[in-house]
Protein backbone atom coordinates (compact mmCIF):
# COMPACT_ATOMS: atom_id res chain seq x y z
CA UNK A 1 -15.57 -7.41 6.56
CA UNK A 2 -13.86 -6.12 9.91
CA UNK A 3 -11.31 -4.08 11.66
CA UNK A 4 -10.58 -0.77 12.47
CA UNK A 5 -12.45 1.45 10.18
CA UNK A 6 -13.25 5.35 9.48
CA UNK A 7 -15.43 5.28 6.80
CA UNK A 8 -18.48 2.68 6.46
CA UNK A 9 -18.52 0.78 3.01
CA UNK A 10 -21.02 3.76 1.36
CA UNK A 11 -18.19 6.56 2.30
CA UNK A 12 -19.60 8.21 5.24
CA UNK A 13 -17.73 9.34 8.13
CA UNK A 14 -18.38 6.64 11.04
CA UNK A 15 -19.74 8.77 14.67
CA UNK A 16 -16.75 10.25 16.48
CA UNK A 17 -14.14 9.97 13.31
CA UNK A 18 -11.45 12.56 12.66
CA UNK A 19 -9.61 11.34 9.32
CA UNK A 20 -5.47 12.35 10.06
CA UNK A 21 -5.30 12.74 5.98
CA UNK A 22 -6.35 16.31 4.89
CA UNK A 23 -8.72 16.60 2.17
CA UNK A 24 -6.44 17.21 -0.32
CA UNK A 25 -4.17 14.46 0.67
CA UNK A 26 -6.98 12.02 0.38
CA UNK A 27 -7.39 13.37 -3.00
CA UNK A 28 -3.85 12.37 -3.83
CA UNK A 29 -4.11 9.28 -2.27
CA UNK A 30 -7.33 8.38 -4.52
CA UNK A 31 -4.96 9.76 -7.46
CA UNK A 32 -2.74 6.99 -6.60
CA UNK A 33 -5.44 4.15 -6.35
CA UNK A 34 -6.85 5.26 -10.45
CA UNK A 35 -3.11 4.98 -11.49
CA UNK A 36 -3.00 1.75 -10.33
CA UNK A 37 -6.10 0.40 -12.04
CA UNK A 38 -5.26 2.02 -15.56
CA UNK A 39 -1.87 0.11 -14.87
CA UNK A 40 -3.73 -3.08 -14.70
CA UNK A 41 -6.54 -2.63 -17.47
CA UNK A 42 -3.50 -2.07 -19.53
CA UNK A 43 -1.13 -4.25 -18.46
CA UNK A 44 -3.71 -7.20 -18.50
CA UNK A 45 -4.73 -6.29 -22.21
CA UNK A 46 -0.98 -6.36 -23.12
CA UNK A 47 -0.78 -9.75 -20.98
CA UNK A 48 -3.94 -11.40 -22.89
CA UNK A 49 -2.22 -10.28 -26.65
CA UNK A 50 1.12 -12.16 -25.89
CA UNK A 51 3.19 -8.23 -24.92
CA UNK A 52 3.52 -8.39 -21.43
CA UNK A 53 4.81 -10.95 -18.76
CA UNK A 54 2.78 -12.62 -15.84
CA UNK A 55 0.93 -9.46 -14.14
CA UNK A 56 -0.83 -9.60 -10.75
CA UNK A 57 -3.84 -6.90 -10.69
CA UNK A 58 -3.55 -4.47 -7.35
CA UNK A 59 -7.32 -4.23 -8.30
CA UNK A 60 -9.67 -4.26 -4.92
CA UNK A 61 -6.43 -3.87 -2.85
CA UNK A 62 -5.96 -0.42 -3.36
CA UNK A 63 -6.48 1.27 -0.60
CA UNK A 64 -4.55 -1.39 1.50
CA UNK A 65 -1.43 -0.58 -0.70
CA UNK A 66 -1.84 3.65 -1.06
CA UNK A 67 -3.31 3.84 2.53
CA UNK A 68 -0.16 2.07 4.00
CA UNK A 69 2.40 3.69 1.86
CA UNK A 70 1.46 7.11 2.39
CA UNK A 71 2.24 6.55 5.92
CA UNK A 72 5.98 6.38 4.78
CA UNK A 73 8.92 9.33 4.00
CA UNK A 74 10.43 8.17 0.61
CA UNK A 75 13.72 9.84 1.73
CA UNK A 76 14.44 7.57 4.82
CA UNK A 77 11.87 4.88 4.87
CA UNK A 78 12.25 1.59 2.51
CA UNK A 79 9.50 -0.68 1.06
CA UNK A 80 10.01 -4.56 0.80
CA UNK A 81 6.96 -5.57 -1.53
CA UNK A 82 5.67 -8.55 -2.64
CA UNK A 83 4.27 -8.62 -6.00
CA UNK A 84 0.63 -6.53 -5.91
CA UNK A 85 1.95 -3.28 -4.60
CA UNK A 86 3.03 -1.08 -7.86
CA UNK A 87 1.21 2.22 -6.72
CA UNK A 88 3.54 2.02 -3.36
CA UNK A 89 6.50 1.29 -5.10
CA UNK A 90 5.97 4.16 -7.73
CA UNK A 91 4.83 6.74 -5.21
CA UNK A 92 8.25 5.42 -3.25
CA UNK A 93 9.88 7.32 -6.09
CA UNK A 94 10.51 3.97 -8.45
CA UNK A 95 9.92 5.27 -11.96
CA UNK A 96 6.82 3.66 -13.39
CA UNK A 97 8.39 2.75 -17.03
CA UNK A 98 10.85 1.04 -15.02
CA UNK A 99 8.25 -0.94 -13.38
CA UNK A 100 6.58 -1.36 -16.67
CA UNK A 101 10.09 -2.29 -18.13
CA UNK A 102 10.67 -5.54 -15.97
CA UNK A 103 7.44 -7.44 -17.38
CA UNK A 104 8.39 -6.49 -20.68
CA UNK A 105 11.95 -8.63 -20.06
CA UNK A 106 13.89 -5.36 -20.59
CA UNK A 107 16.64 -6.40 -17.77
CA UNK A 108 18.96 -3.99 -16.40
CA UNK A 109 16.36 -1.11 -17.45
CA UNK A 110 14.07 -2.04 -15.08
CA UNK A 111 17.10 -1.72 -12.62
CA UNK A 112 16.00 0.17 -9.39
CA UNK A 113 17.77 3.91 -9.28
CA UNK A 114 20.17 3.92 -6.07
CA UNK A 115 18.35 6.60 -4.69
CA UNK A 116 14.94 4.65 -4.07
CA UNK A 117 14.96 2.82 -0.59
CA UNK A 118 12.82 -0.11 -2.18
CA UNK A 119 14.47 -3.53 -2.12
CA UNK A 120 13.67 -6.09 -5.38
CA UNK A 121 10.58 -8.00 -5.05
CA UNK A 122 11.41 -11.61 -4.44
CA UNK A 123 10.22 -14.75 -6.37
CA UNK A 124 9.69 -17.19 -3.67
CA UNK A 125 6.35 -16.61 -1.21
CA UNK A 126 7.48 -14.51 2.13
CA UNK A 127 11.29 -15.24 1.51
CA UNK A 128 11.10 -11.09 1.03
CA UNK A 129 10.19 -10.90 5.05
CA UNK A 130 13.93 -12.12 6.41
CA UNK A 131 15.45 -9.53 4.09
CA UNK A 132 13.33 -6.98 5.59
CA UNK A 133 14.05 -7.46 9.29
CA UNK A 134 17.55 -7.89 8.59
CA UNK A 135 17.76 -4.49 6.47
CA UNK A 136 15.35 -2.79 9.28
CA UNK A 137 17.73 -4.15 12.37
CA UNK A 138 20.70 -2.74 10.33
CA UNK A 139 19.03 0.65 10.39
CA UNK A 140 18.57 0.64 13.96
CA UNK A 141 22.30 -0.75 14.21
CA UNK A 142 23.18 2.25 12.74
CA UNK A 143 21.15 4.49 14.33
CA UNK A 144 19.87 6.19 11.08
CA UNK A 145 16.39 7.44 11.01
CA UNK A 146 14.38 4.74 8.57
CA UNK A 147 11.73 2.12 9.13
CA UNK A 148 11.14 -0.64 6.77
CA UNK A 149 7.18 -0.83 5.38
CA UNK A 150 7.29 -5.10 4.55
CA UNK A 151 4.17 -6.27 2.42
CA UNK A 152 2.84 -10.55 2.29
CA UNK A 153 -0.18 -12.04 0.98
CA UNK A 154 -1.90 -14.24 3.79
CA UNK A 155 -0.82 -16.79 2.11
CA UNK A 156 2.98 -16.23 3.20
CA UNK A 157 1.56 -15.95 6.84
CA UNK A 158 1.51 -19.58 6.25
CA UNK A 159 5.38 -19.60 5.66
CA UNK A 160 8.13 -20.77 7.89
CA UNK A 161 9.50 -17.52 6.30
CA UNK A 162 7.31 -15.47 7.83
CA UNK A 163 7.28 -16.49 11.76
CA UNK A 164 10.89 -16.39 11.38
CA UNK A 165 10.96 -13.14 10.53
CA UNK A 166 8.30 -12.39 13.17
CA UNK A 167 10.50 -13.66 15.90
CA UNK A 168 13.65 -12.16 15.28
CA UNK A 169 11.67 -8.75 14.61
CA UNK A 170 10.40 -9.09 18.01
CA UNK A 171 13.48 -9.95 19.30
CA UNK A 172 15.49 -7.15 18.05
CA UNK A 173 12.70 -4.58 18.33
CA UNK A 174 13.29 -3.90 14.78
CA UNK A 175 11.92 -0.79 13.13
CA UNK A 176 9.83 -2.97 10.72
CA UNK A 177 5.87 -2.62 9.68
CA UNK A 178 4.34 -5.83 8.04
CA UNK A 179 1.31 -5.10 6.54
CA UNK A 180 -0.01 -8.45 5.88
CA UNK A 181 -3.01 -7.81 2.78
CA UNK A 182 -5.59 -10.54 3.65
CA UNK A 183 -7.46 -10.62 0.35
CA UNK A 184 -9.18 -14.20 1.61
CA UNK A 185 -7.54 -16.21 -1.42
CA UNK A 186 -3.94 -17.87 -1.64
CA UNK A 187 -4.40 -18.51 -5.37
CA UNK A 188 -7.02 -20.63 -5.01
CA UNK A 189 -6.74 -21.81 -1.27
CA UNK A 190 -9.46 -19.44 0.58
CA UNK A 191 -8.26 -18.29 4.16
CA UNK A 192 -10.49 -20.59 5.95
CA UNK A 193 -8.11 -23.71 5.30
CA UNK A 194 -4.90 -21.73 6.11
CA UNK A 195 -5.73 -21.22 9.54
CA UNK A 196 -8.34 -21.60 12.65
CA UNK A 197 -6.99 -17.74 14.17
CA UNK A 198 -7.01 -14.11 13.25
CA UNK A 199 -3.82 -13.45 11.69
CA UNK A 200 -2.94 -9.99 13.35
CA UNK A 201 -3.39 -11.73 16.63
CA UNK A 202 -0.15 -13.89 15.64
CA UNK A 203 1.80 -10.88 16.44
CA UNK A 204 1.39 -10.87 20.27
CA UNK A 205 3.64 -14.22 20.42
CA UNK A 206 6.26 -12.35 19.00
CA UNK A 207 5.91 -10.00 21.73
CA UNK A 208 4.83 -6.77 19.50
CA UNK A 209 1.04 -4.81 18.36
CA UNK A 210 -0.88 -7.00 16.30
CA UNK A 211 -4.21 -4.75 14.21
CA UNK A 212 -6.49 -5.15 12.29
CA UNK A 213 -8.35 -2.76 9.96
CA UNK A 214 -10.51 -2.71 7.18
CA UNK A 215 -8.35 -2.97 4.01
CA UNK A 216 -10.94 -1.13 1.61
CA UNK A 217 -10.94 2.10 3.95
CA UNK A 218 -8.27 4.51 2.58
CA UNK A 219 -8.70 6.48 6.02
CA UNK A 220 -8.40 3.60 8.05
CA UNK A 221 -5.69 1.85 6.45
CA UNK A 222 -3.66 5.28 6.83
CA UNK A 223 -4.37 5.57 10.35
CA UNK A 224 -2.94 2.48 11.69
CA UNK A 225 0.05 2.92 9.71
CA UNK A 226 0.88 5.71 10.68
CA UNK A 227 0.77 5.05 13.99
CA UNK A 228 2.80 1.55 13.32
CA UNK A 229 5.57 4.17 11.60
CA UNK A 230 5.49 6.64 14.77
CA UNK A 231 6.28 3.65 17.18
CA UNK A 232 9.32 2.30 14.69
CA UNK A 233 10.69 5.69 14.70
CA UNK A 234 10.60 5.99 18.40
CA UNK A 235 12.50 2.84 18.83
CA UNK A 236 9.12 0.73 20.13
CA UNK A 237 9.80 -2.28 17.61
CA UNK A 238 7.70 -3.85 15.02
CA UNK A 239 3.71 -3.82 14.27
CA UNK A 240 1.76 -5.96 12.36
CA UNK A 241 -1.05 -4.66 10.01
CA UNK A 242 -3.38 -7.21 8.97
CA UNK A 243 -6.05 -5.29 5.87
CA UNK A 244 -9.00 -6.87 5.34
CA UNK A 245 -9.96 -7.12 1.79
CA UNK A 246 -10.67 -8.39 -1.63
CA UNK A 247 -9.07 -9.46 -4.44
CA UNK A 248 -11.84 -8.44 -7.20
CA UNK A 249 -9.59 -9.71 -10.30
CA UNK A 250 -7.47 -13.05 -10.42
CA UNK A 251 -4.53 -14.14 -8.59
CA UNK A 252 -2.42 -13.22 -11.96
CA UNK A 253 -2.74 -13.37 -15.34
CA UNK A 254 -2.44 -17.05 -15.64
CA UNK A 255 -5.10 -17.57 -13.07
CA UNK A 256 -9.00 -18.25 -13.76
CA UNK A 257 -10.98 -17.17 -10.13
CA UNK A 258 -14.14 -18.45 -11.63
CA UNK A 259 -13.33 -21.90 -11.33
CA UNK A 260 -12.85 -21.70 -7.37
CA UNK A 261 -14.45 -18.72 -6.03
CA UNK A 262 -17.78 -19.05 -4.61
CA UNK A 263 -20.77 -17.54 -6.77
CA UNK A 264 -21.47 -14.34 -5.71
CA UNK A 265 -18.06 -13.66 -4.31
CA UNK A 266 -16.52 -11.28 -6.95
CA UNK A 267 -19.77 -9.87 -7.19
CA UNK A 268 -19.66 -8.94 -3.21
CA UNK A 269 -15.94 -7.89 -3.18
CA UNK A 270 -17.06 -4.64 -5.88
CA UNK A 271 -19.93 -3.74 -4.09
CA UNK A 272 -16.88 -3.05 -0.86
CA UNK A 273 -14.73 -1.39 -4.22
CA UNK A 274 -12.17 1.02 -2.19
CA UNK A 275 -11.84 3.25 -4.82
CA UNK A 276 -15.93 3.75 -4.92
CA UNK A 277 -16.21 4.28 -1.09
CA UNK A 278 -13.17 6.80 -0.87
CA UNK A 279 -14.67 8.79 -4.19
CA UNK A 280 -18.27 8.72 -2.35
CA UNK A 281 -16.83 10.53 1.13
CA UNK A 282 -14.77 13.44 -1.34
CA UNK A 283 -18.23 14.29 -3.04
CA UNK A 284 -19.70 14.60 0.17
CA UNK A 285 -16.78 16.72 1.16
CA UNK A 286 -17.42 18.17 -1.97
CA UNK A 287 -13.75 17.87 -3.48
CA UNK A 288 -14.89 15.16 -6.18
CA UNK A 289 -17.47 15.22 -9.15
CA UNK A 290 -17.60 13.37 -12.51
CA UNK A 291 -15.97 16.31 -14.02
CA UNK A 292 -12.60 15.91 -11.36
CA UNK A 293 -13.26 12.02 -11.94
CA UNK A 294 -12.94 12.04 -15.67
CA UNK A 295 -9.91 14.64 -16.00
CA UNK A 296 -8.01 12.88 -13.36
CA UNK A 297 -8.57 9.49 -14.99
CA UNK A 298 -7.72 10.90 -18.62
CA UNK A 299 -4.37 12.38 -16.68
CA UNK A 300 -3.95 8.56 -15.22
CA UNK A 301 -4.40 6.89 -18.57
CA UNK A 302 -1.82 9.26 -20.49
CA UNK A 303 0.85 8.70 -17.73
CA UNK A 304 0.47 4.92 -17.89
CA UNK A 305 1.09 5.80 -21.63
CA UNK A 306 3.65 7.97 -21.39
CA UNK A 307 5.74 5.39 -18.81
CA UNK A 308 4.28 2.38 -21.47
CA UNK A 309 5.93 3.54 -24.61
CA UNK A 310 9.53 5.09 -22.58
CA UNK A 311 9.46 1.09 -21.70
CA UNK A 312 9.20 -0.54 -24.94
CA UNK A 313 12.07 1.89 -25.97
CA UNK A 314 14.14 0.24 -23.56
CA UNK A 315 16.81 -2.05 -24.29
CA UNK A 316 16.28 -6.17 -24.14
CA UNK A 317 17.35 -7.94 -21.83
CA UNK A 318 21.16 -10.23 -22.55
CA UNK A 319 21.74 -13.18 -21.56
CA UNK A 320 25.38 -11.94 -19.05
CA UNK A 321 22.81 -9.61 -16.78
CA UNK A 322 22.58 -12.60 -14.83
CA UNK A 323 26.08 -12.14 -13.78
CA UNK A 324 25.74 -8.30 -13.12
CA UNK A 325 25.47 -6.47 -9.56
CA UNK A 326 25.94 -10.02 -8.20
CA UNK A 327 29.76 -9.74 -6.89
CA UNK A 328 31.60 -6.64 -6.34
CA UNK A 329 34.72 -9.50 -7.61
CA UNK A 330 33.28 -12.63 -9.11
CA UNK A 331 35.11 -15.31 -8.05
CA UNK A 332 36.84 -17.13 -11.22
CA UNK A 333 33.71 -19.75 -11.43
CA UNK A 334 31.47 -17.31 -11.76
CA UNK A 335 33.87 -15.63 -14.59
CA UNK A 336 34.17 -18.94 -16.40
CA UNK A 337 30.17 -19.30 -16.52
CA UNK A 338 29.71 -16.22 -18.02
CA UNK A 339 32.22 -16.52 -20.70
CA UNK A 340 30.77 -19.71 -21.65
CA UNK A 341 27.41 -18.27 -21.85
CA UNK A 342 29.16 -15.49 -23.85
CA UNK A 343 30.33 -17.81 -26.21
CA UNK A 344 27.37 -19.81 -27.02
CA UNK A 345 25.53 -16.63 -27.54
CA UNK A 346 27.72 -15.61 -29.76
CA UNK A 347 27.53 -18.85 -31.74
């Protein structure tokens, strides 16, 4: 692994470093990393007995996701994610059981409160990019004080989507961060066949900062977006983040790694584990001990609980929440198709 880095992959503090995250924020920061991976233990055990939809584990990323998103102010900033960035979206403010709630098929409960600045995660690879350059050039149109935080998969960098998006970003000088989470595996395409260049160095012929860090250094990872936010703010356009890391789990829940990674590979990508090397520099800072690990990961465990059973509670999805928060005034096509769908429901 490469790029920027603070820590070296046992935890220690490289010559020269100065971490911008206090101790105590780094703390936080590894909180948010153990939420996520009690999230996907359980959500993948629910997955494999029939209770939960198609999940894709954060696990391995986790310091890309936290590092980046800690960088952001929940009360003016938004987040476009993908689909592997559920401790950024909940730290954003999005309630976890409503997380939860949308791969349980509980429909409008899974509905994002108006308050959170976090835009729906979107089906098709990288379309999610346009709607974040449009959404962070409509900031800056307005002059209010946000910058949009967009996450892809290196895979999307292989998108039409996402060089669009990189040109008119760079064009407009739009107050957008893509942080671009190079876990070296579309599915089961490794990043080798996808292309002959470093990916961050796309961003210079769209005429804005191209980086890259190491994606399994919480430090790092911070670092760099933080600065990307401070230039955004001050009008300087976009930046693009390109993390380093591994995927340690499968692409989702459908998905069998073992059948196309090399041998040794998984084996590799949890000796680099983020959560281990960020856990190893607190001890030596001595603000971590198995004692602090266990009682924060028992707290984890019964909040992932907690947000679990608030879910199931939840109401099922209907068939007519396709038709809701579409138009503000359906048009009378629109009207007819739902009424039909009412009334072979009904039958």
């Amino acid at each position: 692994m490469a790029g920027y880095r603070v820590l070296d992959p046992e935890g220690n503090l490289l010559d020269g470093a100065h971490p911008r995250l206090s101790l105590e924020e780094t703390v936080e920061g590894l909180r948010w990393m153990l939420l996520s991976r009690a999230v996907d233990a359980r959500a993948t055990a629910m997955h494999r007995q029939g209770r939960f939809g198609t999940y894709s584990p954060v696990r391995g990323q986790e310091a890309s996701v936290v590092g980046s998103a800690m960088a952001l102010d929940p009360s003016v900033d938004w987040i476009v994610p993908s689909y592997r960035e559920l401790p950024a979206l909940v730290r954003h403010g999005m309630p976890l059981e409503r997380v939860l709630a949308g791969y349980l098929g509980k429909g409008k409960a899974a509905r994002i409160p108006d308050e959170v600045r976090l835009l729906p995660n979107q089906v098709a690879l990288a379309t999610q990019l346009q709607h974040a350059v449009g959404l962070a050039w409509g900031l800056a149109l307005q002059r209010r004080p946000g910058v949009v935080m967009a996450y892809c998969g290196e895979g999307a960098s292989s998108e039409g989507d996402f060089h669009e998006a990189c040109n008119l970003a760079g064009v407009k000088r739009a107050p957008v961060i893509f942080v671009l989470i190079n876990n070296q595996w579309a599915i089961s395409t490794p990043r080798s066949a996808q292309s002959a260049g470093e990916l961050h160095r796309r961003a210079e012929g769209y005429g804005f900062p191209g980086l890259q860090v190491d994606g399994n250094d919480l430090l790092a990872v911070y670092e760099v977006a933080e600065e990307a936010v401070r230039r955004a703010r001050a009008g300087q356009g976009p930046t693009l983040i390109e993390c380093l890391t591994h995927r340690q789990s499968f692409h989702n829940t459908t998905d069998n790694p073992r059948r196309y990674l090399p041998e040794g590979w998984l084996e590799q990508a949890e000796r680099e584990d983020p959560i281990r090397r960020i856990e190893a520099y607190l001890a030596a800072q001595g603000m971590w001990d198995d004692a602090t690990r266990a009682a924060v990961e028992a707290e984890v465990i019964e909040q992932v609980e907690e947000a679990l059973e608030a879910a199931l509670a939840m109401p099922a999805a209907c068939p007519t929440d396709l038709f809701d928060d579409v138009y503000a005034d359906p048009p009378q096509r629109v009207r007819r198709q739902r009424e039909e769908l009412l009334g072979r429901t009904e039958d």
